[in-house]
C-alpha atoms as a PDB file:
ATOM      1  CA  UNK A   1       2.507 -16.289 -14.509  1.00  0.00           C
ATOM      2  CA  UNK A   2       6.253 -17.552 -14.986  1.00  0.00           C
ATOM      3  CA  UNK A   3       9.221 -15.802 -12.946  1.00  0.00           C
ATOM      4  CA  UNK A   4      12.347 -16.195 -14.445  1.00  0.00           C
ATOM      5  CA  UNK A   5      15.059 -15.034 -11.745  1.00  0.00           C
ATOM      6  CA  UNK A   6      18.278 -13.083 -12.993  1.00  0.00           C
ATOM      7  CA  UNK A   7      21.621 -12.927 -11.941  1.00  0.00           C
ATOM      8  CA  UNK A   8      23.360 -10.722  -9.187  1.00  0.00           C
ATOM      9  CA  UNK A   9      25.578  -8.248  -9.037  1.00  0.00           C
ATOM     10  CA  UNK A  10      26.490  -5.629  -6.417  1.00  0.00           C
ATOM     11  CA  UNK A  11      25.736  -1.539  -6.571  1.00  0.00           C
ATOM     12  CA  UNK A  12      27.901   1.151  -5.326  1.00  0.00           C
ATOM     13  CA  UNK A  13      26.288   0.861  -2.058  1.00  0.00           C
ATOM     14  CA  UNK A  14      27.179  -2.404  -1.708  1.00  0.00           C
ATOM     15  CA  UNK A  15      23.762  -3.801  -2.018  1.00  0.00           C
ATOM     16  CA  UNK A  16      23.183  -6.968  -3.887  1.00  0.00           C
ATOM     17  CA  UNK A  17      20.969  -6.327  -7.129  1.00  0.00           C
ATOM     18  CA  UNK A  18      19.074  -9.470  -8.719  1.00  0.00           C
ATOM     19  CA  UNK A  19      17.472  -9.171 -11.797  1.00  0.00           C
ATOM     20  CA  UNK A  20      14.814 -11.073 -13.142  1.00  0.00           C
ATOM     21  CA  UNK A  21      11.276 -11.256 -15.396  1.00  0.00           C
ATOM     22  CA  UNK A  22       7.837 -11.553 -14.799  1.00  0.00           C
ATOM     23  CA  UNK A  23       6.078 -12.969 -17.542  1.00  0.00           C
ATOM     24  CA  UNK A  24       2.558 -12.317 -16.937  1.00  0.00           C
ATOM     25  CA  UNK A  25      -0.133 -12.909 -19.234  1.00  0.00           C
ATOM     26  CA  UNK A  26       0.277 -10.732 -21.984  1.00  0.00           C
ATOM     27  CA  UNK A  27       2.982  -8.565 -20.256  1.00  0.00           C
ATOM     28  CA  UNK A  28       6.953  -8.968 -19.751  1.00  0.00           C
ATOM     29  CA  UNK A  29       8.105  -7.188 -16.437  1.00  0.00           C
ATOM     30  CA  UNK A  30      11.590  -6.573 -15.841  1.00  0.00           C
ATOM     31  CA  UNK A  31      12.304  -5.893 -11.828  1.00  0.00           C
ATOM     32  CA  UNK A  32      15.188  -5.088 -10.232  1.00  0.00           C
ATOM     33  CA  UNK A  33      15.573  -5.623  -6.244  1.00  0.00           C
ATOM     34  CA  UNK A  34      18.251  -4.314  -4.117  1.00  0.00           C
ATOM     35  CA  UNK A  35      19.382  -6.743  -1.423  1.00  0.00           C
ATOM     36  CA  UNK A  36      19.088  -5.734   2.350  1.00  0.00           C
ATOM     37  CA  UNK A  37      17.473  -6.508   5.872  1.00  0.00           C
ATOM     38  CA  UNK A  38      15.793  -3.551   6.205  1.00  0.00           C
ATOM     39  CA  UNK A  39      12.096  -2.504   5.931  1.00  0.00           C
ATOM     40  CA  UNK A  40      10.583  -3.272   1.925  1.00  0.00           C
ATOM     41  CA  UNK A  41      10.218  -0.535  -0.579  1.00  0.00           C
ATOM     42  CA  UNK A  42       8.624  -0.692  -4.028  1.00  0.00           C
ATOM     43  CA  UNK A  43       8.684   2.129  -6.525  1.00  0.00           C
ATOM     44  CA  UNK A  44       6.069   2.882  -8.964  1.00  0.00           C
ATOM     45  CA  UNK A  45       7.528   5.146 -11.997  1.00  0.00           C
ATOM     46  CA  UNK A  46       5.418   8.010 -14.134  1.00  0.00           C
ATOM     47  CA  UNK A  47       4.045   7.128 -17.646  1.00  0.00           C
ATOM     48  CA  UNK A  48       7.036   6.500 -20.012  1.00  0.00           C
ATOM     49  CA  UNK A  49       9.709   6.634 -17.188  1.00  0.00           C
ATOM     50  CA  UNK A  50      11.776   3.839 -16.147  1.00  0.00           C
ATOM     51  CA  UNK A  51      13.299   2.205 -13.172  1.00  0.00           C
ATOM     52  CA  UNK A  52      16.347   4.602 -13.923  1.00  0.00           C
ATOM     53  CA  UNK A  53      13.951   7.590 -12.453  1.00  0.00           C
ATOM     54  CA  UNK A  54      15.249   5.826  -9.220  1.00  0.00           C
ATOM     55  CA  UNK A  55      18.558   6.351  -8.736  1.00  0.00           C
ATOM     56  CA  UNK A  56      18.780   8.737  -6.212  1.00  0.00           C
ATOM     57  CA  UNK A  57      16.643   7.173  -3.878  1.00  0.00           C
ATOM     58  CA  UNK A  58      18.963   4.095  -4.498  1.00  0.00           C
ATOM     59  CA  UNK A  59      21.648   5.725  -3.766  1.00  0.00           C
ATOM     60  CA  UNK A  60      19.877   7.248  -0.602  1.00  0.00           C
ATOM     61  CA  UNK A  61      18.013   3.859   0.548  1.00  0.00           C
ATOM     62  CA  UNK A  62      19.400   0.930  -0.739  1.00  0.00           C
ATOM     63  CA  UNK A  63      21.747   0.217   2.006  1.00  0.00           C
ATOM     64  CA  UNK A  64      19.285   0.587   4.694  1.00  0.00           C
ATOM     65  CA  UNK A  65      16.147  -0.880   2.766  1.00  0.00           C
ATOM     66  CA  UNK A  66      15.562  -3.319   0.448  1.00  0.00           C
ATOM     67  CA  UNK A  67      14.339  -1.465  -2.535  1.00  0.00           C
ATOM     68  CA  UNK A  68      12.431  -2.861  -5.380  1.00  0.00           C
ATOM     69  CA  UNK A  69      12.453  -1.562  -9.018  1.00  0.00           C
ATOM     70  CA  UNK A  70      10.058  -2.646 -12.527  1.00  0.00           C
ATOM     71  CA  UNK A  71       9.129  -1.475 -15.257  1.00  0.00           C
ATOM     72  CA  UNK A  72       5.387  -1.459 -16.359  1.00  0.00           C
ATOM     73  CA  UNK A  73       4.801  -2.266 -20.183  1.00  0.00           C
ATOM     74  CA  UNK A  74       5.792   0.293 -22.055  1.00  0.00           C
ATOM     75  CA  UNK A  75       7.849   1.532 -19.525  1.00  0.00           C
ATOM     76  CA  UNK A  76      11.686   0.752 -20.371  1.00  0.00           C
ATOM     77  CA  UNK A  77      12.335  -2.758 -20.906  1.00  0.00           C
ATOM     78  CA  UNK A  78       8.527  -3.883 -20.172  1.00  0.00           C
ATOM     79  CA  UNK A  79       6.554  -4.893 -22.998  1.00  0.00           C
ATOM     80  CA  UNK A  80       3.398  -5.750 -24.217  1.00  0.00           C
ATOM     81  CA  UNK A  81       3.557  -9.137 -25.782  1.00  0.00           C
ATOM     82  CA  UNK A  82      -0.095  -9.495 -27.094  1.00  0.00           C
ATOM     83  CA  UNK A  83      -3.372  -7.703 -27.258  1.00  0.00           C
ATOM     84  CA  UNK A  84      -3.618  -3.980 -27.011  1.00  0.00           C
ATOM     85  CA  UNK A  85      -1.292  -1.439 -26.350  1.00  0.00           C
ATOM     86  CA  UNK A  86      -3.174   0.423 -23.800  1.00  0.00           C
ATOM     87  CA  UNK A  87      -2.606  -1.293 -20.306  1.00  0.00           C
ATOM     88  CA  UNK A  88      -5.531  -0.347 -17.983  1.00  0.00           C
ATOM     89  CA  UNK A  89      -5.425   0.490 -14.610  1.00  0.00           C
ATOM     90  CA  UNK A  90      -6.763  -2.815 -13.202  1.00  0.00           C
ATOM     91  CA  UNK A  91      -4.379  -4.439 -14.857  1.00  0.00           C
ATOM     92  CA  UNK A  92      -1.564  -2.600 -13.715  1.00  0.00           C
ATOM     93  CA  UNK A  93      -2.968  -2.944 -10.152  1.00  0.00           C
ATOM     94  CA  UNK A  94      -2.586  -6.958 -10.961  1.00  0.00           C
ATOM     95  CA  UNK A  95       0.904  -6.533 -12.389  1.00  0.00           C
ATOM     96  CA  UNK A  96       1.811  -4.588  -9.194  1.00  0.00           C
ATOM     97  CA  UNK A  97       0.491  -7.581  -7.082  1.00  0.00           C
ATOM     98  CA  UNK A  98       2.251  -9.809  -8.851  1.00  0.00           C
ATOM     99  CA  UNK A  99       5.692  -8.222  -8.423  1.00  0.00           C
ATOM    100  CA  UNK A 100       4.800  -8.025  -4.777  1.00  0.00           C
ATOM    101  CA  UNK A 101       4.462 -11.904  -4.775  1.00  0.00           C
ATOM    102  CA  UNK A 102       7.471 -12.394  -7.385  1.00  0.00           C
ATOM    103  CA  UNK A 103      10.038 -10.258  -5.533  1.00  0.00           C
ATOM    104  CA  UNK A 104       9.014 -11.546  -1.901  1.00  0.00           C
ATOM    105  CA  UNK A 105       7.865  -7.934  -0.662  1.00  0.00           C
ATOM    106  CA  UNK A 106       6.667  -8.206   3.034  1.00  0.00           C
ATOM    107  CA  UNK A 107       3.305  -6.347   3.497  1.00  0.00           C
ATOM    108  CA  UNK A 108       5.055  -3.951   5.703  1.00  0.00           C
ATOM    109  CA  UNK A 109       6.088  -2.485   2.492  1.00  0.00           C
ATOM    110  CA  UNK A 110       5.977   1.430   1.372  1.00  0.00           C
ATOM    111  CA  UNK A 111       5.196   2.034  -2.451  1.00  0.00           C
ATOM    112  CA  UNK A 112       7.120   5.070  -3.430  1.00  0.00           C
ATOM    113  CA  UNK A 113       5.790   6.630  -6.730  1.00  0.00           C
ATOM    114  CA  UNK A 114       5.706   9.175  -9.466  1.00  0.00           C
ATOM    115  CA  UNK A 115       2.949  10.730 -11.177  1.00  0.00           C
ATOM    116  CA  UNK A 116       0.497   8.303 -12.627  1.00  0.00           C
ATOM    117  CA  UNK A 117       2.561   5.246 -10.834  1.00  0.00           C
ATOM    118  CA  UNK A 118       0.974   7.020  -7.507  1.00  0.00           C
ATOM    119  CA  UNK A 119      -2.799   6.553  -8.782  1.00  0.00           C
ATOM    120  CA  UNK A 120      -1.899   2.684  -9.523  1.00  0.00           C
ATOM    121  CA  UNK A 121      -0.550   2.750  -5.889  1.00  0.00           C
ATOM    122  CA  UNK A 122      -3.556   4.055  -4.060  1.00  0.00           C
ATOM    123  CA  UNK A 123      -6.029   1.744  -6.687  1.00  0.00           C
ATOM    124  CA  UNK A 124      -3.978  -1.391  -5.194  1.00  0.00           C
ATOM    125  CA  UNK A 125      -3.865   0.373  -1.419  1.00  0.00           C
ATOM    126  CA  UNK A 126      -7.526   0.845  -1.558  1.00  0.00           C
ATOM    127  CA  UNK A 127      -8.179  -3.242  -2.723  1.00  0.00           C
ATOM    128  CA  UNK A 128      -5.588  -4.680  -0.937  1.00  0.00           C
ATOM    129  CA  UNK A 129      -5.698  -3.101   2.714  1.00  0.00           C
ATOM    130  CA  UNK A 130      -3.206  -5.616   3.998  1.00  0.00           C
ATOM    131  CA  UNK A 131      -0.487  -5.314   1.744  1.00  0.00           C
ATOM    132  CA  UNK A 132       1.050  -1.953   2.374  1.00  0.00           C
ATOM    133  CA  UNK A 133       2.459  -0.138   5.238  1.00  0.00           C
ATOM    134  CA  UNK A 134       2.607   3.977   3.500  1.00  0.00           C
ATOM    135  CA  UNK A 135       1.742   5.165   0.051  1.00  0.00           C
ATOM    136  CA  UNK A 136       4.424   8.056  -0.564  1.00  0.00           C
ATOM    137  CA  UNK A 137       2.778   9.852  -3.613  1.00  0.00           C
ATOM    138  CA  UNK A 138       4.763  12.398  -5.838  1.00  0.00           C
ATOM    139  CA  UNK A 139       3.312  14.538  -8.319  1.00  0.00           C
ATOM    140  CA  UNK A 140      -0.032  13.614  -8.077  1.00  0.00           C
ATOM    141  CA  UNK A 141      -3.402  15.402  -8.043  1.00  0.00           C
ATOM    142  CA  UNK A 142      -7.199  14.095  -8.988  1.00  0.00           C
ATOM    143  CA  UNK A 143      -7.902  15.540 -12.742  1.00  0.00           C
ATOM    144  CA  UNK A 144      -5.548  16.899 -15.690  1.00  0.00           C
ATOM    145  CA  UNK A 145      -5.163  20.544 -15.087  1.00  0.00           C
ATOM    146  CA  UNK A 146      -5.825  22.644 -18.100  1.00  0.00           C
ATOM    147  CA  UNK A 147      -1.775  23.394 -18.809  1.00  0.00           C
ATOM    148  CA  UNK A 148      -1.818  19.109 -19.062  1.00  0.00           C
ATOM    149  CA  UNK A 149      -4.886  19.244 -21.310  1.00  0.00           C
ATOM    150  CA  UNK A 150      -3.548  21.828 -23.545  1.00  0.00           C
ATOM    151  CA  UNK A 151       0.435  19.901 -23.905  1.00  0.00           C
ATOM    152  CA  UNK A 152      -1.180  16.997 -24.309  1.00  0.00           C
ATOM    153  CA  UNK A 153      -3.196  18.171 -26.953  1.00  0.00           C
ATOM    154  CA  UNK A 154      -0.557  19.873 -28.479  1.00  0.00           C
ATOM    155  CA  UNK A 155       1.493  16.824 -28.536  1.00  0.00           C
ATOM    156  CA  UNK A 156      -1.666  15.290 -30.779  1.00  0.00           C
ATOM    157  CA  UNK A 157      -0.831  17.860 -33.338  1.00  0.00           C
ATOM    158  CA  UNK A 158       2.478  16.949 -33.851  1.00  0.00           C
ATOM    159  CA  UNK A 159       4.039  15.153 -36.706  1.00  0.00           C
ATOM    160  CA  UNK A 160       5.131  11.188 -35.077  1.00  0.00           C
ATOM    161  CA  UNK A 161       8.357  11.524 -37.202  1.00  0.00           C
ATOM    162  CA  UNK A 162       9.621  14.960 -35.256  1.00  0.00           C
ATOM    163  CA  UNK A 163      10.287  13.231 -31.990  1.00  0.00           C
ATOM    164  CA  UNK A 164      12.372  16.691 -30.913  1.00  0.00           C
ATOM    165  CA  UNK A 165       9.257  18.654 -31.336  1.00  0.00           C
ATOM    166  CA  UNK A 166       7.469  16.358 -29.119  1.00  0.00           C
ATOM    167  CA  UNK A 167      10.123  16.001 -26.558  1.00  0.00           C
ATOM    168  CA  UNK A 168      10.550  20.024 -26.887  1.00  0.00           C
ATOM    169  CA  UNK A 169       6.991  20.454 -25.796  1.00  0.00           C
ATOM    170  CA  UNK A 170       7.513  18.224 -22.640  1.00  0.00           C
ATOM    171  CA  UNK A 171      10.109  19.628 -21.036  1.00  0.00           C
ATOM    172  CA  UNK A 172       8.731  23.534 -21.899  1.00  0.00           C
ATOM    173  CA  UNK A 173       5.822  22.574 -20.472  1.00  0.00           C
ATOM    174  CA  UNK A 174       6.636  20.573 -17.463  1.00  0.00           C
ATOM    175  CA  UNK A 175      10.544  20.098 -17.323  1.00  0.00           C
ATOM    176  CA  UNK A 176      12.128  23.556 -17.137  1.00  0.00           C
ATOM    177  CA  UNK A 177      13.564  22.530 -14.327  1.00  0.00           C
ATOM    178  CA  UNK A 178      15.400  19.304 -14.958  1.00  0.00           C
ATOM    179  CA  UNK A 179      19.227  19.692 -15.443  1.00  0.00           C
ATOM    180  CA  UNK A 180      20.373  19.533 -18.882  1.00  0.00           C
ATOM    181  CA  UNK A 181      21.678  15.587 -18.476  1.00  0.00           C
ATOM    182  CA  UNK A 182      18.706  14.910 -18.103  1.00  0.00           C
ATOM    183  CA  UNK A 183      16.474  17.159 -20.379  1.00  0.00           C
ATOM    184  CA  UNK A 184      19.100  15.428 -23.039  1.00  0.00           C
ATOM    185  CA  UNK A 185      17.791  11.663 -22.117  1.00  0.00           C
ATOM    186  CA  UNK A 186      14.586  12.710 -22.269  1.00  0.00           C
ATOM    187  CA  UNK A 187      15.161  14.337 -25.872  1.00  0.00           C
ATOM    188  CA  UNK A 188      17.433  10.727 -26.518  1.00  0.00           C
ATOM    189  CA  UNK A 189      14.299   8.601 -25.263  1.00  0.00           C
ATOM    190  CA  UNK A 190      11.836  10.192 -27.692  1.00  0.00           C
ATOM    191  CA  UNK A 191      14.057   9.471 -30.850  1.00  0.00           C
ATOM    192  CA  UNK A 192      14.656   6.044 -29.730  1.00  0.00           C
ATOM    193  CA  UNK A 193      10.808   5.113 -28.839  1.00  0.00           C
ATOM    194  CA  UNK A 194       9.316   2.507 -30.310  1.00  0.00           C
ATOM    195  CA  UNK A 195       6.405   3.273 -32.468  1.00  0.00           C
ATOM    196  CA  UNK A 196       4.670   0.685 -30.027  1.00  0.00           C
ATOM    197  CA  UNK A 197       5.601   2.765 -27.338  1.00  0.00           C
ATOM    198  CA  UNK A 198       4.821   5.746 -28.882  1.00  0.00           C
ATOM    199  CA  UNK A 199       1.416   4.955 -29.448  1.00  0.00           C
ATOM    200  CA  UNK A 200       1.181   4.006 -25.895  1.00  0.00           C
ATOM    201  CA  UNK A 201       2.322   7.255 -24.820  1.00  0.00           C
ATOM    202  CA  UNK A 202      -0.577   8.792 -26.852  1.00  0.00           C
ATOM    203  CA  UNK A 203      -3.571   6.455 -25.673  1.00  0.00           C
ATOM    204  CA  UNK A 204      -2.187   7.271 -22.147  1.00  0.00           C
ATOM    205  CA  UNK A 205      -2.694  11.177 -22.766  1.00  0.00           C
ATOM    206  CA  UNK A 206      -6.126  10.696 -24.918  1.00  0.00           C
ATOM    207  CA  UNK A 207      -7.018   8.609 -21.805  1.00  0.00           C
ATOM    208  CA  UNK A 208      -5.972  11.054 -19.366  1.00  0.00           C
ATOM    209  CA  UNK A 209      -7.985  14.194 -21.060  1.00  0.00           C
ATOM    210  CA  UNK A 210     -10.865  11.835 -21.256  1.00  0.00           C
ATOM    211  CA  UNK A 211     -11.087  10.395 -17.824  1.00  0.00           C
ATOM    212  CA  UNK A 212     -13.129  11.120 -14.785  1.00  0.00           C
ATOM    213  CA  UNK A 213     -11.545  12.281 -10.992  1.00  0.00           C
ATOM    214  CA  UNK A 214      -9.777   9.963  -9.016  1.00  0.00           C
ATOM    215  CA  UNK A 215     -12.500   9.363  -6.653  1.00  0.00           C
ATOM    216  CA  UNK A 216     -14.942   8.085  -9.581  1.00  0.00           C
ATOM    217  CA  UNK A 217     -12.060   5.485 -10.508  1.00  0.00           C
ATOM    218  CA  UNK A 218     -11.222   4.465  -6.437  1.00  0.00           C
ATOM    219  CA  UNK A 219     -12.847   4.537  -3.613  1.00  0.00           C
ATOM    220  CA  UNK A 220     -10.233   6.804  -1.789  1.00  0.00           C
ATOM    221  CA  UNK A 221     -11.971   6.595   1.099  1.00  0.00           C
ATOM    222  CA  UNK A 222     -11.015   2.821   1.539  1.00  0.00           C
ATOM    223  CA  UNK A 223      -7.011   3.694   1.866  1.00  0.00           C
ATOM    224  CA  UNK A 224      -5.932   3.110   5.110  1.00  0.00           C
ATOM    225  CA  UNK A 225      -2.255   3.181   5.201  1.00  0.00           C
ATOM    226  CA  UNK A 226      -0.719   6.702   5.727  1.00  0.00           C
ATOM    227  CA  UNK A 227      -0.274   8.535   2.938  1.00  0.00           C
ATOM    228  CA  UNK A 228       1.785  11.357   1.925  1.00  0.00           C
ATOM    229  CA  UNK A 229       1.346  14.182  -1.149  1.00  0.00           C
ATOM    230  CA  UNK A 230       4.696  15.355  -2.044  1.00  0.00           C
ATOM    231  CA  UNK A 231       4.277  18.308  -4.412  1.00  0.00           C
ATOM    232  CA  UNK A 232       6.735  20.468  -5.803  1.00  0.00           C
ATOM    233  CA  UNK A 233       5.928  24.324  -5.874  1.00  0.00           C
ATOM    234  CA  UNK A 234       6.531  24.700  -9.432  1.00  0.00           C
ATOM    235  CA  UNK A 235       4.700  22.055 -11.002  1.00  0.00           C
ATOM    236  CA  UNK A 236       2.799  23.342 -13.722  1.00  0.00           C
ATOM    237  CA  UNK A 237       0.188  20.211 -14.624  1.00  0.00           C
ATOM    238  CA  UNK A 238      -0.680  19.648 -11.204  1.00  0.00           C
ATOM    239  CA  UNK A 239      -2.361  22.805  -9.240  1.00  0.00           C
ATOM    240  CA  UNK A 240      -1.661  22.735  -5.029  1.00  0.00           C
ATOM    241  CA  UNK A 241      -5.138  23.141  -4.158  1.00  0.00           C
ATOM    242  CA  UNK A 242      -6.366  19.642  -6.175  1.00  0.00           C
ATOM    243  CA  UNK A 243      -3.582  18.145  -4.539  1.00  0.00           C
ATOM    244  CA  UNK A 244      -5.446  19.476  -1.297  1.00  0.00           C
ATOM    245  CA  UNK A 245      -8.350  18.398  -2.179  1.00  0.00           C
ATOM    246  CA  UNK A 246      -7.354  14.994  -2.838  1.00  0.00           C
ATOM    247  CA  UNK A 247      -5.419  14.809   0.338  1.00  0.00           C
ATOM    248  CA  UNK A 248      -9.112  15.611   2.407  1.00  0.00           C
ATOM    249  CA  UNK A 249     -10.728  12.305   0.452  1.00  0.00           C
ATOM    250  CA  UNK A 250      -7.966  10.132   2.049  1.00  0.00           C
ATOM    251  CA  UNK A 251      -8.416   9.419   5.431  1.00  0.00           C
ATOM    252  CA  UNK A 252      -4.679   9.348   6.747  1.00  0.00           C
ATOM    253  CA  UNK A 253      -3.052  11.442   4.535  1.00  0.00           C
ATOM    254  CA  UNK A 254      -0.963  14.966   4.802  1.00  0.00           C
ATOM    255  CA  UNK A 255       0.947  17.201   1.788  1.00  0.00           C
ATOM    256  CA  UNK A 256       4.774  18.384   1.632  1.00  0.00           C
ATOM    257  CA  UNK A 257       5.840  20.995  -0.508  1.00  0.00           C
ATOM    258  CA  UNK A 258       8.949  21.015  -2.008  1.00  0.00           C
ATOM    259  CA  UNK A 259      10.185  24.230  -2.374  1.00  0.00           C
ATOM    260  CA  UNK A 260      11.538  24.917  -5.964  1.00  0.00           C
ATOM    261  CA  UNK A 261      10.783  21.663  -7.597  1.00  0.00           C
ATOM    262  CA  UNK A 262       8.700  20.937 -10.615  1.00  0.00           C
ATOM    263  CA  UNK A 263       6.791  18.007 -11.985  1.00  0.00           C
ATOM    264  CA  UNK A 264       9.607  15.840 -11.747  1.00  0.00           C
ATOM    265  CA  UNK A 265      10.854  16.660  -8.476  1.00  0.00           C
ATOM    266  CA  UNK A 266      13.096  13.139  -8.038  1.00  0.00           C
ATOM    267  CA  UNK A 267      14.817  14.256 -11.056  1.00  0.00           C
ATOM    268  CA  UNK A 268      15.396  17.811 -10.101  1.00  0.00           C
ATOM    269  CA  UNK A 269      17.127  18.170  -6.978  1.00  0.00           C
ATOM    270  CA  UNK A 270      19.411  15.817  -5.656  1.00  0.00           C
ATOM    271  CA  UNK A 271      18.681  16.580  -1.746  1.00  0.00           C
ATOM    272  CA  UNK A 272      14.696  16.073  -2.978  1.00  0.00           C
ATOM    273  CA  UNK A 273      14.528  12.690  -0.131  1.00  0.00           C
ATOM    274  CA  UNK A 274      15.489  15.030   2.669  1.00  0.00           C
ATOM    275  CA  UNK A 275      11.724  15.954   3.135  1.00  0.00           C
ATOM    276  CA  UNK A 276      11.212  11.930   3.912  1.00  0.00           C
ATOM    277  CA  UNK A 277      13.420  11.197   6.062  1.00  0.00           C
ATOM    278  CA  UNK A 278      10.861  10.911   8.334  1.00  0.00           C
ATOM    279  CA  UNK A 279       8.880   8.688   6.317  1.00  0.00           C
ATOM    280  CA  UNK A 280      11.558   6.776   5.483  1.00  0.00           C
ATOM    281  CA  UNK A 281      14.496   7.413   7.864  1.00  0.00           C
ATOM    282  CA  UNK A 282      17.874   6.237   7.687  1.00  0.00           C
ATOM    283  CA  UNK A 283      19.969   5.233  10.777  1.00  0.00           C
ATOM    284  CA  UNK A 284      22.970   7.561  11.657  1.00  0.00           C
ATOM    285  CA  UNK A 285      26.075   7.015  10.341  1.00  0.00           C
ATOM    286  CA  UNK A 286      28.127   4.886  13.137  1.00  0.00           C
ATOM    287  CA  UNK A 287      31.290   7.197  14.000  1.00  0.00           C
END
């Protein structure tokens, strides 16, 4: 494992950002940290999303936390460099602990994630009790509802050339509410995917239809940090009660329902971090 540190600049919030690489193996990670004193904060972003997902809890955290951003390969800039496409999950587990070591993360640190990036999160939590202080999960629930099954499917039958078909059946299925800025990037990212990425983006969702619960991939019962199950009321590929049910296998753990949000819930609504603040809270403004 090389790290190659970046350069620094300085974010509207007045946080200093430093960039830098993880070269790990067979996998390039790009990372992005946002300079401050306060308590640690790594994010974990959904299949095919990037560290952009992030910005509004940068804007919200980064001058009271030092906040942590990478991309996974196939994720934005992160890349497989040999070997197979498909990344497993122990091995993004290992890339996560290795961006924890990279990027100097304290183990009072809380992963913040999206979708898939949440089941990574509770696979490290539930190896590496130490190293985390609170797992705040979005969009997550234990097994592919059937609306997931059927997109995903769908998505198989679909020419790779007619990347607008395939972002089309997305965002019908589980973006109708995402503003139109970003529905558009999400239409721009499918005609500009590789065709590496692409077929990473389809052995994700043959993996997904084909895999067992949650609890048959990690022993939920060994995560011990407090945990919390954000979950927006309109989701459509993740039903409310699995999302129950996988809060009662985790020992510390409690769900929030946002009211009004979808799938992509960071995306959605730019208030969306008002149901943490007391998870993460952010000192008063001084007068």
């Amino acid at each position: 494992m090389s790290d190659t540190p970046g350069f620094t600049k300085y974010s509207r919030t007045g946080s200093a950002i430093v960039k830098g690489t993880i070269e790990l193996g067979r996998f390039f990670i790009p990372y992005r940290i946002y300079e401050s004193e306060g308590p640690h904060i790594i994010c974990l972003n959904g299949v095919q999303q990037s560290m952009a997902m992030w910005h509004t809890l940068v804007e919200r955290y980064a001058p009271h936390y030092r906040v942590v951003l990478f991309d996974f390969p196939n994720q934005g800039r992160g890349k497989v460099v040999s070997g197979p496409t498909l990344v497993t999950l122990d091995e993004q587990v290992d890339i996560l602990r290795e961006v924890i070591k990279a990027t100097g993360t304290n183990k009072g640190v809380s992963l913040c994630t999206a979708s898939w990036g949440g089941i990574i999160a509770m696979a490290f939590a539930a190896r590496y009790h130490d190293q985390v202080k609170q797992l705040c999960l979005a969009s997550l629930g234990t097994k592919a509802n059937d609306l997931m099954i059927k997109t995903i499917k769908k998505g198989f039958a679909v020419d790779p050339k007619n990347r607008q078909k395939m972002a089309d059946i997305l965002i019908n299925s589980f973006g109708q509410n995402l503003p139109k800025n970003i529905k558009n990037k999400i239409i721009s990212q499918f005609h500009s995917m590789s065709q590496e990425n692409l077929n990473a983006f389809y052995e994700h969702g043959l993996a997904v239809v084909s895999a067992k619960k949650i609890g048959d991939l990690i022993k939920l019962s060994n995560i011990r940090e407090k945990t919390f199950l954000i979950y927006g009321e309109k989701d459509t590929i993740i039903d409310l009660d699995d999302v129950k049910f996988l809060s009662s296998q985790i020992p510390n753990c409690e769900v929030r329902v946002i009211k009004g949000a979808g799938h992509f819930l960071h995306m959605e609504q730019v208030d969306i971090f008002d149901i943490y603040a007391d998870i993460l809270p952010v000192p008063p403004c001084p007068v």
